[in-house]
Every structure is written in structure tokens, then in C-alpha cells.
Protein backbone atom coordinates (compact mmCIF):
# COMPACT_ATOMS: atom_id res chain seq x y z
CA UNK A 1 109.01 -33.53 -36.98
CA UNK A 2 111.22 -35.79 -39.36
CA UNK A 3 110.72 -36.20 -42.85
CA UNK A 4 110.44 -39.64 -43.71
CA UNK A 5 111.84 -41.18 -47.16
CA UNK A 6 109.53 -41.59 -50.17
CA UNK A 7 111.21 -45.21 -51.19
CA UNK A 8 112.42 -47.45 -47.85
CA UNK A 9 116.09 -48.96 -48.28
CA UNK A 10 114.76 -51.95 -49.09
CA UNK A 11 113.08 -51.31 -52.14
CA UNK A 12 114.69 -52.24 -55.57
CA UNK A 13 114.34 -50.41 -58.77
CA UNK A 14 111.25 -52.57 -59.35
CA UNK A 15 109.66 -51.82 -56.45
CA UNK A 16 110.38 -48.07 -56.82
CA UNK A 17 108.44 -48.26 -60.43
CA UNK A 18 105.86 -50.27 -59.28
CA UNK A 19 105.28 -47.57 -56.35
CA UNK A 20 105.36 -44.34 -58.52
CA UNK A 21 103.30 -45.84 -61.22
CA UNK A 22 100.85 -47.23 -58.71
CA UNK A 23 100.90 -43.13 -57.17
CA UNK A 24 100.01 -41.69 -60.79
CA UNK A 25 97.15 -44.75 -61.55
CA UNK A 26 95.52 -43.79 -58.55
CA UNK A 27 96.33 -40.01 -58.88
CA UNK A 28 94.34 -40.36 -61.85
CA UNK A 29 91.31 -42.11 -61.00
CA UNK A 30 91.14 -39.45 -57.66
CA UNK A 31 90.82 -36.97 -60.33
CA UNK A 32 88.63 -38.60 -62.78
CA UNK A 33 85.63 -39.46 -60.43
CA UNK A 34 86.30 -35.81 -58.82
CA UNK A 35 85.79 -34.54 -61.88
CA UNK A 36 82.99 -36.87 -62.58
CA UNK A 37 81.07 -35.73 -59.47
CA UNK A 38 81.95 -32.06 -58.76
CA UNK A 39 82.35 -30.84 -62.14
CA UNK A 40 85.73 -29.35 -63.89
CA UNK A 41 86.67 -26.58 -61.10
CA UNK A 42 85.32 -28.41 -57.87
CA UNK A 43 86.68 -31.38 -59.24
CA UNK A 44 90.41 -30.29 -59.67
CA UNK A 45 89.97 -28.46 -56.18
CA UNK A 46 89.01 -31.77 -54.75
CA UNK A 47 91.59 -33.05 -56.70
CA UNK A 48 94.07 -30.47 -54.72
CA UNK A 49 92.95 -31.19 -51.39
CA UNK A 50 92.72 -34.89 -51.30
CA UNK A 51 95.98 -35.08 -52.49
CA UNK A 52 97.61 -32.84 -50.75
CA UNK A 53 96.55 -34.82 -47.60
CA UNK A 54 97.28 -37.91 -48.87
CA UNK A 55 100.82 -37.00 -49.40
CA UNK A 56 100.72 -35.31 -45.85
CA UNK A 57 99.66 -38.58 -44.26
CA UNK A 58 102.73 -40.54 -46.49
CA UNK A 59 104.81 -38.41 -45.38
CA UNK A 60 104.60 -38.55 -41.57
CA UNK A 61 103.72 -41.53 -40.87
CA UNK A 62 106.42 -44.01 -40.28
CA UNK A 63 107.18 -47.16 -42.26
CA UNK A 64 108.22 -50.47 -40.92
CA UNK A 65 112.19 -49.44 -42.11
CA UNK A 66 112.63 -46.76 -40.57
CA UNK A 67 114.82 -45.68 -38.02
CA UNK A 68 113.76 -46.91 -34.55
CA UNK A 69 114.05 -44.18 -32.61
CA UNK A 70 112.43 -41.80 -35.02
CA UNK A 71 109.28 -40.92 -32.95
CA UNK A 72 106.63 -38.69 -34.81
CA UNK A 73 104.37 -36.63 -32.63
């Protein structure tokens, strides 16, 4: 597997912010309605899990700038 890069090369500083700031808005409202709907402990376990596979899924799949003949399988 190859690990594919957070930011493309193509992004400016801008961008970058734009992206991480857009990651912890919705970061938060994952959490709030977990919270919201499975309590404080089920909540943050959601919380956990979602995340952790949305991260998983940004993190494989390829983006547009990438290398092409990076092949994930």
C-alpha cells in the first residue's frame, strides 16, 4: 500500500488552512450529534470509530495529483 499525502502539491497555504479548519468544523459537529444521540460514552466511541474510518478512507484513496502510477489495491 502507499501512503498518500494529507495536502496535494498544489495546494497553497490558503488552501492548507481552509482544509484543516474545514477537518476540525466537521470533526466537531461528528461529535456533537454523536453525543447528542448516543449519550457521553457511546457518543465519543462513535466519535472514535467514524473517524478513524474517515481518515482511513483519506488516506488510501488517491487524489487527482498524485503520482500516476501509484495503484492502490
Amino acid at each position: 500500500m502507499i501512503a498518500l499525502a494529507y495536502f496535494s502539491e498544489n495546494n497553497d497555504r490558503i488552501d492548507r488552512g481552509g482544509k484543516i479548519l474545514a477537518d476540525i468544523f466537521c470533526a466537531a459537529i461528528i461529535l456533537l450529534f454523536a453525543i447528542t444521540f448516543f449519550g457521553v460514552l457511546g457518543g465519543l466511541l462513535g466519535f472514535i470509530i467514524l473517524e478513524g474510518a474517515l481518515l482511513a478512507v483519506d488516506y488510501v484513496v488517491p487524489h487527482r495529483d498524485d503520482a500516476s502510477g501509484a495503484l492502490i489495491r
